[in-house]
N, C-alpha and C. Protein backbone atom coordinates (compact mmCIF):
# COMPACT_ATOMS: atom_id res chain seq x y z
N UNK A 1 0.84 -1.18 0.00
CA UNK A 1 0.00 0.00 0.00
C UNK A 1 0.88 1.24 0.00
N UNK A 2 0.38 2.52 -0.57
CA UNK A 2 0.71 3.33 0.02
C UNK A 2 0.22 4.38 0.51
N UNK A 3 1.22 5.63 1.22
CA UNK A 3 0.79 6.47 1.93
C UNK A 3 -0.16 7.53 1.28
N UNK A 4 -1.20 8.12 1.34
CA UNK A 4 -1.68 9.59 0.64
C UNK A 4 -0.41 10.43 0.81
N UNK A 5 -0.02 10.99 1.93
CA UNK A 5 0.60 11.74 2.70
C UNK A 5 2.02 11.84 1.72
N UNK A 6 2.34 10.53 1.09
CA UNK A 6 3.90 10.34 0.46
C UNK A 6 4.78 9.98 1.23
N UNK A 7 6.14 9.82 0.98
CA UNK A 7 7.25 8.86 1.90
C UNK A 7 7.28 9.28 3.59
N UNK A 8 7.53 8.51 3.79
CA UNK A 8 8.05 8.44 5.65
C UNK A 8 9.23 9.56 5.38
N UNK A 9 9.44 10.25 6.34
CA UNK A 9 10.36 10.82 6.70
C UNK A 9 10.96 11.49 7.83
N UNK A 10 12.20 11.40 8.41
CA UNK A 10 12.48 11.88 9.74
C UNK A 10 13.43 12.50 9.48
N UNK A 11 13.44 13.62 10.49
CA UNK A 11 14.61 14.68 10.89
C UNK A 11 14.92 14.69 12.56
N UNK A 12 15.99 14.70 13.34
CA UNK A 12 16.23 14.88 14.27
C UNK A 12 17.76 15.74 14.71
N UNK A 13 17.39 16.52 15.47
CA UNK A 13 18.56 17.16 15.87
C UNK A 13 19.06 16.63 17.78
N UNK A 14 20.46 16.57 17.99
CA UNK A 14 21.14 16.37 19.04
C UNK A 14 21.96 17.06 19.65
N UNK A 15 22.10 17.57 21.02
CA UNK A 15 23.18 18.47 21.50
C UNK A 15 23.28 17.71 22.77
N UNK A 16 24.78 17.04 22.45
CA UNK A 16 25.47 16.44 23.74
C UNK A 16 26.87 17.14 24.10
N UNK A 17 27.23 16.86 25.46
CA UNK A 17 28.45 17.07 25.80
C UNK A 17 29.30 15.76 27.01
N UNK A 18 30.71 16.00 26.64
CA UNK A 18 31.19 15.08 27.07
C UNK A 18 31.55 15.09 28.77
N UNK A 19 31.35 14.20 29.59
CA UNK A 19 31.04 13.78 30.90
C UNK A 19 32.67 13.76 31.52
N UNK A 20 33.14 12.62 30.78
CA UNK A 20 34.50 11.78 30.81
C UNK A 20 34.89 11.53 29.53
N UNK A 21 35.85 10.73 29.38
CA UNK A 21 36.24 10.15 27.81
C UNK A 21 35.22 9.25 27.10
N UNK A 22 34.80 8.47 28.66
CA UNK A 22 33.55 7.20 27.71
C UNK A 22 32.07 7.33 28.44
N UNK A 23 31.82 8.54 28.94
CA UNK A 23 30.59 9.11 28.86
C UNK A 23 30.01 10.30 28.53
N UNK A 24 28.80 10.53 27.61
CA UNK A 24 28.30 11.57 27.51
C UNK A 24 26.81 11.87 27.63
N UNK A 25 26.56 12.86 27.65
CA UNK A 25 24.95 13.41 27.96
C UNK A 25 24.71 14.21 27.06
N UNK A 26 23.45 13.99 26.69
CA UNK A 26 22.71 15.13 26.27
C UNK A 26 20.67 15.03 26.01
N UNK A 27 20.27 15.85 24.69
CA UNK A 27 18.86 15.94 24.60
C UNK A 27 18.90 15.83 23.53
N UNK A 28 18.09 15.44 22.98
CA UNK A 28 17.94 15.02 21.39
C UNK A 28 16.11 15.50 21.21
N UNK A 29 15.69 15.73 19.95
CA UNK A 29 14.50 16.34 19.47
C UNK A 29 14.20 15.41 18.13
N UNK A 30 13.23 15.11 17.94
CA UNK A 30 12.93 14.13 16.48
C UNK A 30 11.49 14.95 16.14
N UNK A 31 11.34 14.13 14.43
CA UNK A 31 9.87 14.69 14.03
C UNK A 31 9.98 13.71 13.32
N UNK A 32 8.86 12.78 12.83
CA UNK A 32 8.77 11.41 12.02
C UNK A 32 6.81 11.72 11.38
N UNK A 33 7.17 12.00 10.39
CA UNK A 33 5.80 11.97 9.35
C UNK A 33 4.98 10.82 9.62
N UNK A 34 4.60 10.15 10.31
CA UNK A 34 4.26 9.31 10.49
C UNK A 34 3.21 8.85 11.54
N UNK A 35 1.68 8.47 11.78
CA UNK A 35 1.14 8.64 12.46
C UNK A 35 1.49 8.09 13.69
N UNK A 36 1.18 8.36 15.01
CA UNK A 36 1.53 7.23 16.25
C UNK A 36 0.47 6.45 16.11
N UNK A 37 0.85 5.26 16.45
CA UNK A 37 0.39 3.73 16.48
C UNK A 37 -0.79 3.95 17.20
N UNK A 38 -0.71 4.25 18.50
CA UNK A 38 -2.12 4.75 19.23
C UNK A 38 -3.34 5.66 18.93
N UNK A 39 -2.85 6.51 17.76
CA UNK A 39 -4.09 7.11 17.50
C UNK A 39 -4.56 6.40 16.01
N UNK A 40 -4.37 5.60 15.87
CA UNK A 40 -5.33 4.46 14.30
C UNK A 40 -6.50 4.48 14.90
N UNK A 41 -6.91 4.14 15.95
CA UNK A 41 -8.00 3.91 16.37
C UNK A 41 -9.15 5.43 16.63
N UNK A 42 -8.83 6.29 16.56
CA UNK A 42 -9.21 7.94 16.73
C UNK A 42 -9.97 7.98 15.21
N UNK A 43 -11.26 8.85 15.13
CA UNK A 43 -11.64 9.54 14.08
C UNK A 43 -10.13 10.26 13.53
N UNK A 44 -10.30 10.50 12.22
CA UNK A 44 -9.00 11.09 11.13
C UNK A 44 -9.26 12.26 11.09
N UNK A 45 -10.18 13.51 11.82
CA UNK A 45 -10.16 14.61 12.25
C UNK A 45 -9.11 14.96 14.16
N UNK A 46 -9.14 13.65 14.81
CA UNK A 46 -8.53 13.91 15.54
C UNK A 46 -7.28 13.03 15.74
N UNK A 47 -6.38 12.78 14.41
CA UNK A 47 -5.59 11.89 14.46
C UNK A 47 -4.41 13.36 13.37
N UNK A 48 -3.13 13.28 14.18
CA UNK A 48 -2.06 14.58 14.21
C UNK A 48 -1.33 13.38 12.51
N UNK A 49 -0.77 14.24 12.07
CA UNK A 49 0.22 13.53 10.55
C UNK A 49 1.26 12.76 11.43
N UNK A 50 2.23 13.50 11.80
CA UNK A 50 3.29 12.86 12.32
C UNK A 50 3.42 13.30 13.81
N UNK A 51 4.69 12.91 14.47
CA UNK A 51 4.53 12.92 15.74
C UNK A 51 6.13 13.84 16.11
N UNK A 52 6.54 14.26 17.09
CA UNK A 52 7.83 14.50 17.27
C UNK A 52 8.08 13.95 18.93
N UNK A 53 9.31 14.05 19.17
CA UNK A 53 9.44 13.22 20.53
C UNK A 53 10.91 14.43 21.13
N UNK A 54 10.89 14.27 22.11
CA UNK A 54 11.77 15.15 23.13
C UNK A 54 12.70 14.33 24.02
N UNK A 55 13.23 13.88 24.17
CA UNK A 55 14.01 12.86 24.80
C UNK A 55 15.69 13.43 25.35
N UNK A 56 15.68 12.75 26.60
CA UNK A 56 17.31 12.73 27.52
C UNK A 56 18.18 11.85 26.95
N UNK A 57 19.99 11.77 26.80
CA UNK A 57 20.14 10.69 26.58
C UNK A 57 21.22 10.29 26.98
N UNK A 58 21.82 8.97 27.23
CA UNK A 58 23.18 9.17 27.75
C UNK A 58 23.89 8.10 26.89
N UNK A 59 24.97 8.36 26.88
CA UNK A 59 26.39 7.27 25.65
C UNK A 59 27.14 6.82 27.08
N UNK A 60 27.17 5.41 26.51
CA UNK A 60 28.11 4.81 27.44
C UNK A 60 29.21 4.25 26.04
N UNK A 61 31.06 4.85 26.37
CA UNK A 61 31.67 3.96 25.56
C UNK A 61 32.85 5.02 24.30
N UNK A 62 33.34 4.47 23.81
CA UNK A 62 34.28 5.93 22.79
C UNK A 62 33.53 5.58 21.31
N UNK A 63 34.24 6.27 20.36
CA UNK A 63 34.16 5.90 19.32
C UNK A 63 33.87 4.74 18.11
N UNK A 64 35.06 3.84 18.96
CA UNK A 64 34.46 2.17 18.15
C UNK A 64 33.44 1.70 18.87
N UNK A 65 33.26 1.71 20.39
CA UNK A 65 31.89 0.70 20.55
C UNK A 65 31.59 1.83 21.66
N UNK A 66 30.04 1.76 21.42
CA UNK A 66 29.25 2.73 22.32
C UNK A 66 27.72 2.09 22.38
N UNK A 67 27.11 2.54 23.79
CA UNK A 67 25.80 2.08 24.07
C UNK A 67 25.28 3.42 24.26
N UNK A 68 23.60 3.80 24.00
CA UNK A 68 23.06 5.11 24.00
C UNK A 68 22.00 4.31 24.71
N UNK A 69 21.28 5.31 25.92
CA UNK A 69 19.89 4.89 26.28
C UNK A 69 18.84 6.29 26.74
N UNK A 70 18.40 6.45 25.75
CA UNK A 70 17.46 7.31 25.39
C UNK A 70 15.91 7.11 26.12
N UNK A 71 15.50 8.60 26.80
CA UNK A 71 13.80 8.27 27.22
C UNK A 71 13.43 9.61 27.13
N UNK A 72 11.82 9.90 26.80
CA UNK A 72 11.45 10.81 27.01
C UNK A 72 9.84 10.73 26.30
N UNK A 73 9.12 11.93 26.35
CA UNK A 73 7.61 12.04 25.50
C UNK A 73 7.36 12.49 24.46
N UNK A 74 6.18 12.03 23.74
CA UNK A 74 5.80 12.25 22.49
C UNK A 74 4.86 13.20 22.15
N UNK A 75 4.44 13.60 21.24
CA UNK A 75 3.42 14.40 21.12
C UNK A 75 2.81 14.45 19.27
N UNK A 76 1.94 14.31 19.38
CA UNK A 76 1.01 14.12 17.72
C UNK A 76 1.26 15.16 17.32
N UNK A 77 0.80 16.36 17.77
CA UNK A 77 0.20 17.96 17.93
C UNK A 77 -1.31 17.86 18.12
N UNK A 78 -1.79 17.17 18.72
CA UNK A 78 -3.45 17.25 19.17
C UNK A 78 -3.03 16.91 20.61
N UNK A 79 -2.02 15.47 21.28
CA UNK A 79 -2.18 14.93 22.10
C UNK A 79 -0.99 14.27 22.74
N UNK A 80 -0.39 14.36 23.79
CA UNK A 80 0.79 13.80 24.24
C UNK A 80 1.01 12.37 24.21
N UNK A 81 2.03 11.59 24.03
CA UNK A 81 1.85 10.20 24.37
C UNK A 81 1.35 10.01 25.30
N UNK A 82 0.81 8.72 25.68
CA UNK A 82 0.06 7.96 27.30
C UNK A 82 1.47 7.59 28.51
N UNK A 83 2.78 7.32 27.41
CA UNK A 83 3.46 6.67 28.38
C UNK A 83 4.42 6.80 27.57
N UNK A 84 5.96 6.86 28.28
CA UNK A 84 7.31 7.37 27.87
C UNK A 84 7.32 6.54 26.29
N UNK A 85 8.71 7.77 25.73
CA UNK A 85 9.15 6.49 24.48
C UNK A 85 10.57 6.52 24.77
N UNK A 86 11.09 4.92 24.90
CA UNK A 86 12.41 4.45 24.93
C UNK A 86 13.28 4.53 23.96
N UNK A 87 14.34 4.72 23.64
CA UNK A 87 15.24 3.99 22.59
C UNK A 87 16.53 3.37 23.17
N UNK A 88 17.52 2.55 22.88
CA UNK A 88 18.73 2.21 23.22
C UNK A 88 19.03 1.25 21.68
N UNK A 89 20.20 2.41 21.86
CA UNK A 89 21.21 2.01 20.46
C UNK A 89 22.11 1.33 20.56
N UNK A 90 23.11 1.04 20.09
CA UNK A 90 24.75 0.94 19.75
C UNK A 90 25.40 0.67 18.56
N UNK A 91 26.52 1.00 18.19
CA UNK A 91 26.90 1.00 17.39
C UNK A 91 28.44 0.46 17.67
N UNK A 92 29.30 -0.43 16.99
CA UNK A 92 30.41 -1.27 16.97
C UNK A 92 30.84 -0.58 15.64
N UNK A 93 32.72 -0.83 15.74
CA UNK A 93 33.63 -0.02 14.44
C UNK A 93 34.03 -1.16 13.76
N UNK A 94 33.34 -1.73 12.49
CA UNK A 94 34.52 -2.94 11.79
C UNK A 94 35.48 -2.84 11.48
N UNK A 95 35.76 -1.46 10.29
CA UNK A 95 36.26 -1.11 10.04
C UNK A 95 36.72 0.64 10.22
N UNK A 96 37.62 0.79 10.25
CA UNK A 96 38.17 2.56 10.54
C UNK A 96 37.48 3.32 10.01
N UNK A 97 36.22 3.15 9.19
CA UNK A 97 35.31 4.45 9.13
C UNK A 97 33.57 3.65 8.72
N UNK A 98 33.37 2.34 9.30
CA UNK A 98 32.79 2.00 9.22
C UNK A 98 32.01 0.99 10.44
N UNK A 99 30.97 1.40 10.73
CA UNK A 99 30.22 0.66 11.62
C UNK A 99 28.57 -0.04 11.88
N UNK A 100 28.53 -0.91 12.41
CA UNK A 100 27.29 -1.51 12.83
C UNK A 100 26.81 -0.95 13.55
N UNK A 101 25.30 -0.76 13.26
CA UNK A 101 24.42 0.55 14.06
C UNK A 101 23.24 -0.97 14.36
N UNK A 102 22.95 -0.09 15.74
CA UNK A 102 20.98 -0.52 15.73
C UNK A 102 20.80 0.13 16.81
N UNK A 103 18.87 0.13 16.24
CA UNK A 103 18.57 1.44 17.62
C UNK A 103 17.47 0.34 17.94
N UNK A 104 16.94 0.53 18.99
CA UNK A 104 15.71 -0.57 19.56
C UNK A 104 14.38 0.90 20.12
N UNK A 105 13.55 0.89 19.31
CA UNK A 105 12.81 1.88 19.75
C UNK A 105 11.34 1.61 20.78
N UNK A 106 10.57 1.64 21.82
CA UNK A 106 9.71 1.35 22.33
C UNK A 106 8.99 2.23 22.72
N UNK A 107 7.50 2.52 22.11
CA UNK A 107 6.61 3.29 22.52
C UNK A 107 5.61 2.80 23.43
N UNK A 108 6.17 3.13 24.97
CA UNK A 108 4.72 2.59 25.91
C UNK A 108 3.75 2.88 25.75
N UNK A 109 2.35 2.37 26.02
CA UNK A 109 1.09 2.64 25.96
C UNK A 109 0.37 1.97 26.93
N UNK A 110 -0.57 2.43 27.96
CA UNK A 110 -1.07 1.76 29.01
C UNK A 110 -2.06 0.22 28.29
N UNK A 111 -2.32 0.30 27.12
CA UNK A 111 -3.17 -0.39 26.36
C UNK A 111 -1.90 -1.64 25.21
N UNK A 112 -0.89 -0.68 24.96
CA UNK A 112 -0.51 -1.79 23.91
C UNK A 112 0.98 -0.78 23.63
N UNK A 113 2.01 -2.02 23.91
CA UNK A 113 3.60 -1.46 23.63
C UNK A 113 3.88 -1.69 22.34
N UNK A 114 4.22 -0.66 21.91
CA UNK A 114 4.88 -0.48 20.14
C UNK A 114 6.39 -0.45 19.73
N UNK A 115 6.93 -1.65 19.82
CA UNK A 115 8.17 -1.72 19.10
C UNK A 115 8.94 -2.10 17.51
N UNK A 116 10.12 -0.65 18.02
CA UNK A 116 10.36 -0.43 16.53
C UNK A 116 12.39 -1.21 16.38
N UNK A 117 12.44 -1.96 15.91
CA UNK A 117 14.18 -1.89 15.71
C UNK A 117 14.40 -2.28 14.24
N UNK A 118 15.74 -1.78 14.60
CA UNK A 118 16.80 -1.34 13.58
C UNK A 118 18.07 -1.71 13.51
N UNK A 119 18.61 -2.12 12.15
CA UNK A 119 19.97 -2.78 12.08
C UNK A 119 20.52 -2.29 11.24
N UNK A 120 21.86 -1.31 10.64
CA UNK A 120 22.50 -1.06 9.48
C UNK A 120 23.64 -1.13 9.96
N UNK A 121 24.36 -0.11 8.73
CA UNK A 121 25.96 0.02 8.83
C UNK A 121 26.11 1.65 8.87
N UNK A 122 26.85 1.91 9.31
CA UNK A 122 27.34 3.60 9.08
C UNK A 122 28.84 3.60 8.51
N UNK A 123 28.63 4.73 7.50
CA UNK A 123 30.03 4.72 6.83
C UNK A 123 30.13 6.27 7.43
N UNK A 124 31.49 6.32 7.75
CA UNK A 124 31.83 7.21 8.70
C UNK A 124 32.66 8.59 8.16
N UNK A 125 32.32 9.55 7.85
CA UNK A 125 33.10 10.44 6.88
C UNK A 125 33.75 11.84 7.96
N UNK A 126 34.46 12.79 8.15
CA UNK A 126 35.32 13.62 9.03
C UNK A 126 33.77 14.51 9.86
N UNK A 127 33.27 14.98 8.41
CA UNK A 127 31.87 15.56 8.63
C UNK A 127 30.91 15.17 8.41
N UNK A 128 30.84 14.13 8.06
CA UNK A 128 29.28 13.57 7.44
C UNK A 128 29.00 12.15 7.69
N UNK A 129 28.41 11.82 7.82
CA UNK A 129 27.99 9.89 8.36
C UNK A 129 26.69 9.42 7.25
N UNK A 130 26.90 8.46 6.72
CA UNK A 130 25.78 7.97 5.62
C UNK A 130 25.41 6.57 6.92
N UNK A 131 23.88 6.38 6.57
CA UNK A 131 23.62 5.16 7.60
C UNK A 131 22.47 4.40 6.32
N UNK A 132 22.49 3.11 6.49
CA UNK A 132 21.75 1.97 5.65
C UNK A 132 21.12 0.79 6.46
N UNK A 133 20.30 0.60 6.14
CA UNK A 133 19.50 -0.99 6.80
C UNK A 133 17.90 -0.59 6.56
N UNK A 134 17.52 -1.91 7.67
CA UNK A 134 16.18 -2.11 7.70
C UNK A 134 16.09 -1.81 8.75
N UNK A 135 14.37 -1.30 8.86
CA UNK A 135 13.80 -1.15 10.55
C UNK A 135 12.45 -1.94 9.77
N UNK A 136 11.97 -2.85 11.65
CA UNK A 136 11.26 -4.26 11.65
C UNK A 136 10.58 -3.70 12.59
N UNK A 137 9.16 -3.38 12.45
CA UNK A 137 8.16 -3.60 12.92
C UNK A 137 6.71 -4.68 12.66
N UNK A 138 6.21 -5.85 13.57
CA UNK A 138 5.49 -6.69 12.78
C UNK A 138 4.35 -6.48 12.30
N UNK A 139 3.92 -4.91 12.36
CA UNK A 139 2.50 -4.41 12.12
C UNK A 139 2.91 -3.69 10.92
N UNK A 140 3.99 -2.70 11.04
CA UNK A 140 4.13 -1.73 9.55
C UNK A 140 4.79 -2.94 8.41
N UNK A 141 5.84 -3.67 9.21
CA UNK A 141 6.53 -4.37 8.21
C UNK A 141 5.86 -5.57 7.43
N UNK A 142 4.69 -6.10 7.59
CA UNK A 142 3.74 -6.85 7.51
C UNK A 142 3.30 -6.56 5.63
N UNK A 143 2.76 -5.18 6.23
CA UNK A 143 2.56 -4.44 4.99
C UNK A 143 3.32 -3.97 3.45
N UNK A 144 4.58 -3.86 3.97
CA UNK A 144 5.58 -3.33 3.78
C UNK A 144 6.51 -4.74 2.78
N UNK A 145 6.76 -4.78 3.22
CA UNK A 145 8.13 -6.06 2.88
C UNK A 145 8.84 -7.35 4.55
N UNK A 146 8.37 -8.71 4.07
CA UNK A 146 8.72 -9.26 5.23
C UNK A 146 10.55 -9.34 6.13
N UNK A 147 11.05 -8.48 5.14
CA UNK A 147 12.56 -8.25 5.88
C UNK A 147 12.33 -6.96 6.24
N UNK A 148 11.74 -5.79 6.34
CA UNK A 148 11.79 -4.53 7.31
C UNK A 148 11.67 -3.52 6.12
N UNK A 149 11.64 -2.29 6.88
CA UNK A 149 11.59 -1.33 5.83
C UNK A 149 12.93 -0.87 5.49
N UNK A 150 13.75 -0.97 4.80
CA UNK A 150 14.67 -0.32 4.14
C UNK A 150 15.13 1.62 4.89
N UNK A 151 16.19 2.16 5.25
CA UNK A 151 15.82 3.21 5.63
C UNK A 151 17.45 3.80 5.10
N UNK A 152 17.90 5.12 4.65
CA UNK A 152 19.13 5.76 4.52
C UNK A 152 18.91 6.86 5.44
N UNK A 153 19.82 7.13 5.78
CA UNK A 153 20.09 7.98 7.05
C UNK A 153 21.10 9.08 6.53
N UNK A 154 21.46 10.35 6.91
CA UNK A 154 22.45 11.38 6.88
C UNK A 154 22.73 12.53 7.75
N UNK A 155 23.69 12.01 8.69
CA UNK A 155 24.30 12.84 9.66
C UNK A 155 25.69 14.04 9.69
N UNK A 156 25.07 15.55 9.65
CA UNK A 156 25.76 15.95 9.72
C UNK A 156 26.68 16.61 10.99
N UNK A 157 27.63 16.89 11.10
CA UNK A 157 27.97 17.36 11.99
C UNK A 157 28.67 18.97 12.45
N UNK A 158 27.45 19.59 12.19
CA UNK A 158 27.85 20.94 12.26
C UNK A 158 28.83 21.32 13.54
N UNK A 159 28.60 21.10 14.48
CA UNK A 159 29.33 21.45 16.13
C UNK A 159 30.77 20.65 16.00
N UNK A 160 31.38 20.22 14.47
CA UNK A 160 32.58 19.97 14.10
C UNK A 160 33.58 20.66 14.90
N UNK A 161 34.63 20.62 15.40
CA UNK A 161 35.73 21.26 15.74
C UNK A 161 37.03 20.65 15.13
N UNK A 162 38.13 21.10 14.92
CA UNK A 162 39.14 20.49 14.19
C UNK A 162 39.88 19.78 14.81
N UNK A 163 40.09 18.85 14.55
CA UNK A 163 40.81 17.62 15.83
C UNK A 163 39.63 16.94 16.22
N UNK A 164 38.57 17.14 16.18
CA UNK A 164 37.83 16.34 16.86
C UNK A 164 36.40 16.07 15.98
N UNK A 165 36.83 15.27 14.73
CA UNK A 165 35.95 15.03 13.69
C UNK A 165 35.05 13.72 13.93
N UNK A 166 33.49 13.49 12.84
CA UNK A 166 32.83 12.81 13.33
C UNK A 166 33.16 11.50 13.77
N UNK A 167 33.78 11.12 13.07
CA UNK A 167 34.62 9.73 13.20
C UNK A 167 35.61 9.26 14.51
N UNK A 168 35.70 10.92 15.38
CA UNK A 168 36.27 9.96 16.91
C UNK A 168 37.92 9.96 16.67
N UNK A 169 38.37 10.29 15.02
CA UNK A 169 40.08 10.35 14.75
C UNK A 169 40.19 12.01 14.46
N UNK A 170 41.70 12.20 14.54
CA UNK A 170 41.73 13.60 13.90
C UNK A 170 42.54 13.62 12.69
N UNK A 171 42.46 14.50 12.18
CA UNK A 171 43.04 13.90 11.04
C UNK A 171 43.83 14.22 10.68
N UNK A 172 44.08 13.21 9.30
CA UNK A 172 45.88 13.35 9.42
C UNK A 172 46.43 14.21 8.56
């Protein structure tokens, strides 16, 4: 099937700072075209397009291997989520500018938990990060294709400083 609306799409912005060497903090902001799972059931006068989410987050780990565990609330623009949304990532370095990503996403609901995950690779550039895979949900992906939805990703990194490029090396 497809959407009226046209492709899925997400944007998110992040501002962290560093703790120690292998911890960091910060807040992250998302917007995903995409309806929340909980309001299908709502008349389509009171059901928002997409949703955005507000979330805390913390990195455990350096450059080649790191764990992220992300929480915070959602909002349609009609109506707040019922109950937090989770994420916890990580990402591993195979190679020197290349890595294994996945994020595990969970939207509580006092009625019914909505989980989203994700598996690619990130190719790792000074300023820029390209990301590839599938994300597996058994309700969207059903529809969709039985290996996940396909997704490309592009991270830039404006808050660049020299010596201290996206990739975790400086360069040479």
């Amino acid at each position: 099937t497809t959407r009226a609306q046209g492709p899925v799409w997400f944007g998110r912005m992040q501002l962290s700072g560093e703790v120690s060497d292998i911890v960091h903090i910060g807040v992250t902001t998302l917007y995903l075209n995409y309806q929340l799972p909980t309001t299908k059931e709502l008349p389509e006068d009171e059901r928002g397009n997409g949703f955005g989410l507000a979330m805390g987050m913390f990195t455990f780990g350096d450059a080649d291997k790191q764990i992220t565990v992300c929480g915070g609330w959602g909002h349609d623009g009609k109506r707040a989520t019922r109950g937090p949304v989770l994420n916890f990532a990580a990402a591993y370095r195979v190679f020197p500018n290349v890595s294994l990503i996945t994020e595990h996403w969970v939207l509580t609901d006092p009625d019914k938990t909505f989980p989203l995950h994700t598996l690619g690779f990130r190719v790792i550039g000074e300023y820029l990060a390209l990301d590839a895979g599938l994300a597996y949900d058994p309700e969207i992906t059903s529809r969709i294709t039985p290996i996940g939805l396909p997704f490309i990703a592009a991270t830039l990194n404006v808050g660049h400083r020299r010596g201290s490029p996206l990739n975790g090396r400086s360069p040479r």
